[in-house]
Every structure is written in structure tokens, then in C-alpha cells.
C-alpha atoms as a PDB file:
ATOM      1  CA  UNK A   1      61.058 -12.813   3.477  1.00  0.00           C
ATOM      2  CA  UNK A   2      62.006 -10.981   6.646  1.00  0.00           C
ATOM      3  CA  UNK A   3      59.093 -11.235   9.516  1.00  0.00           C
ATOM      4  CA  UNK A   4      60.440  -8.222  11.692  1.00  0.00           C
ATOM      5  CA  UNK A   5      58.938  -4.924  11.506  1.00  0.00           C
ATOM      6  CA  UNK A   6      61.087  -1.987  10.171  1.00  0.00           C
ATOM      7  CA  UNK A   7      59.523   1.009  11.771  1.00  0.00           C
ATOM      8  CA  UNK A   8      62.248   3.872   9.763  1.00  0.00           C
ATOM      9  CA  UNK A   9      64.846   2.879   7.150  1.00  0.00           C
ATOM     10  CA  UNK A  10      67.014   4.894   9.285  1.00  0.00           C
ATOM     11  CA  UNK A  11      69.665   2.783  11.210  1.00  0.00           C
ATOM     12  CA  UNK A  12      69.589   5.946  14.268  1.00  0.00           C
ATOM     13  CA  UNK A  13      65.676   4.830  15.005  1.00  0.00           C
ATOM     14  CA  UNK A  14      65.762   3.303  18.804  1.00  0.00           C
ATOM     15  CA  UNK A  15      61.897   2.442  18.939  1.00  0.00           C
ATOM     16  CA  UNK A  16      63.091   1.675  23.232  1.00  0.00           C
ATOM     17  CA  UNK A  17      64.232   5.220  22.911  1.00  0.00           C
ATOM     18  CA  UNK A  18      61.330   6.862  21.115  1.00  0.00           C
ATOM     19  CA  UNK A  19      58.957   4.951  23.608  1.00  0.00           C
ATOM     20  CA  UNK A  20      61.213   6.520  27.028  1.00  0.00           C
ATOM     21  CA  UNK A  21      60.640   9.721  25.277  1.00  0.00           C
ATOM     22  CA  UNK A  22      57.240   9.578  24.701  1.00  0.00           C
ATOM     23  CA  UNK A  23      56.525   8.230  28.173  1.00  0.00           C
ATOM     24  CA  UNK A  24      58.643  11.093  29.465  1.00  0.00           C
ATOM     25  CA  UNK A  25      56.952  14.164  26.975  1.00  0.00           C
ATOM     26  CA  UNK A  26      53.395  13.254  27.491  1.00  0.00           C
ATOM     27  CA  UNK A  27      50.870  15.303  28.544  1.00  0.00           C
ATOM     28  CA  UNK A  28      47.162  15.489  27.507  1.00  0.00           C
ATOM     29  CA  UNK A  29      45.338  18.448  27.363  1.00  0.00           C
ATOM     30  CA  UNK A  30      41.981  19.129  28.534  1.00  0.00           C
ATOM     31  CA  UNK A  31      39.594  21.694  26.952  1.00  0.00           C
ATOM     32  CA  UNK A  32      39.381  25.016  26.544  1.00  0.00           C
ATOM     33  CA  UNK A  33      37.212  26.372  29.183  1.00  0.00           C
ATOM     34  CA  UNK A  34      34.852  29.493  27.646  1.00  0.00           C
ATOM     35  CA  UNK A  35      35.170  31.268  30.921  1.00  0.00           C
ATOM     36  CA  UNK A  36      38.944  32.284  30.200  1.00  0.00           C
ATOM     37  CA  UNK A  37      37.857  34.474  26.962  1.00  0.00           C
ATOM     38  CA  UNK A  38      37.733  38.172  26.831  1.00  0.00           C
ATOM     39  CA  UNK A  39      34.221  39.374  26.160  1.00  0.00           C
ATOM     40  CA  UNK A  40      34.663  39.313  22.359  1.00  0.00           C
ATOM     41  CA  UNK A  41      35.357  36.034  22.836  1.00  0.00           C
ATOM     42  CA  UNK A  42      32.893  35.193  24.216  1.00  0.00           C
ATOM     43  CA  UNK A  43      29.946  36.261  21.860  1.00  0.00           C
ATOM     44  CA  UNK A  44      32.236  34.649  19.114  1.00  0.00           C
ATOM     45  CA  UNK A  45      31.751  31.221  20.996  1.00  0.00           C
ATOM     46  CA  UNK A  46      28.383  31.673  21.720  1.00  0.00           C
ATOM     47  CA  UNK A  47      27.065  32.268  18.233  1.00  0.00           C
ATOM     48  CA  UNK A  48      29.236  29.527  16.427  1.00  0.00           C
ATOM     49  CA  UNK A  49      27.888  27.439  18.795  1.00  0.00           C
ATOM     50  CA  UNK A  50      24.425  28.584  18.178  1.00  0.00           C
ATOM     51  CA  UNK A  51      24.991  28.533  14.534  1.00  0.00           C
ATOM     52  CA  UNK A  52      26.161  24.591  15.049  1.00  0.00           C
ATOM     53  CA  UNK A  53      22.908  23.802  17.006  1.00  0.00           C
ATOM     54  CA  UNK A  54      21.026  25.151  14.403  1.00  0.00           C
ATOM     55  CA  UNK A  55      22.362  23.310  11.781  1.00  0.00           C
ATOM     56  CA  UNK A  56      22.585  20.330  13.321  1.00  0.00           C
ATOM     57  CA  UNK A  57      18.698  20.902  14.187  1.00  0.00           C
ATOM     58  CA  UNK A  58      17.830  21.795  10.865  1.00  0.00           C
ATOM     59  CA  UNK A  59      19.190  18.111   9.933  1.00  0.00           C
ATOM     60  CA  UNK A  60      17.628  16.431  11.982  1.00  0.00           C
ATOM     61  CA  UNK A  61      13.891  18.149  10.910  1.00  0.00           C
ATOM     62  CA  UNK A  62      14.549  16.997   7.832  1.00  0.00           C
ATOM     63  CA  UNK A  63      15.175  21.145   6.328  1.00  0.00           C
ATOM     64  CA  UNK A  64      17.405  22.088   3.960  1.00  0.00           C
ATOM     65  CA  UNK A  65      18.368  25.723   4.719  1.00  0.00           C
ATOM     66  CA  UNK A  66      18.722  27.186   8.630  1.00  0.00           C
ATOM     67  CA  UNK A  67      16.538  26.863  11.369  1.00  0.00           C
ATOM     68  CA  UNK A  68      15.792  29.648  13.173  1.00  0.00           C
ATOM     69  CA  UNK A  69      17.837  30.434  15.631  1.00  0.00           C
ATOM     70  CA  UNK A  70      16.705  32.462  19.156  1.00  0.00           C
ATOM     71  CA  UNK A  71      19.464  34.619  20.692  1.00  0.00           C
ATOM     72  CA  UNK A  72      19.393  35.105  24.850  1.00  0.00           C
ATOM     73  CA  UNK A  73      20.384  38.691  24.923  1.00  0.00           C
ATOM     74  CA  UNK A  74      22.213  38.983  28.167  1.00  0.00           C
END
């Protein structure tokens, strides 16, 4: 049996290649800041994330349908 790795059947695959061009191509990307959104926007993120924290509450307290949830209006 054969002991070296065969990343693609293809006989094109350079994995010294693939690695240059992944070094070269790389770039992470940070997150989204919530001060970039339109207005709209901006309500949307607010009550998903809301909607998450309430959830995620209501797990924790041990309740099986939605905590109540108080909205800042602002």
C-alpha cells in the first residue's frame, strides 16, 4: 500500500501552488458593525437580537415558551 497522501485524483493539483495562492488571497473579515445600517436596519437587528436573548433566557429559567421581553423605545 502507498503511504503518500493523494489530496485530488487530478494530476494538475500543485498542493505548493494551492498553498502560494492561498497565502496570497487571504483575507479575514471582521464583523459587521450595526452602526453602518440604515434605520430599518437597525430595528431589524435590535429585535432579533432581543428575540435571541429572550430565548436563550427562557432556557436557561427552565420555561418552555418566551420570556418576556422589554423593548427600550428610543
Amino acid at each position: 500500500m502507498d503511504n503518500n497522501l493523494q489530496h485530488y485524483a487530478s494530476p494538475y493539483y500543485d498542493p505548493q501552488k494551492a498553498h502560494e495562492y492561498y497565502m496570497r488571497t487571504r483575507e479575514l473579515k471582521g464583523r459587521r458593525s450595526a452602526t453602518k445600517l440604515s434605520d430599518e436596519g437597525k430595528k431589524a437587528w435590535s429585535y432579533t437580537k432581543n428575540e435571541i436573548k429572550a430565548e436563550k433566557k427562557a432556557k436557561v429559567e427552565g420555561g418552555t415558551g418566551k420570556a418576556k421581553t422589554n423593548y427600550n423605545s428610543a
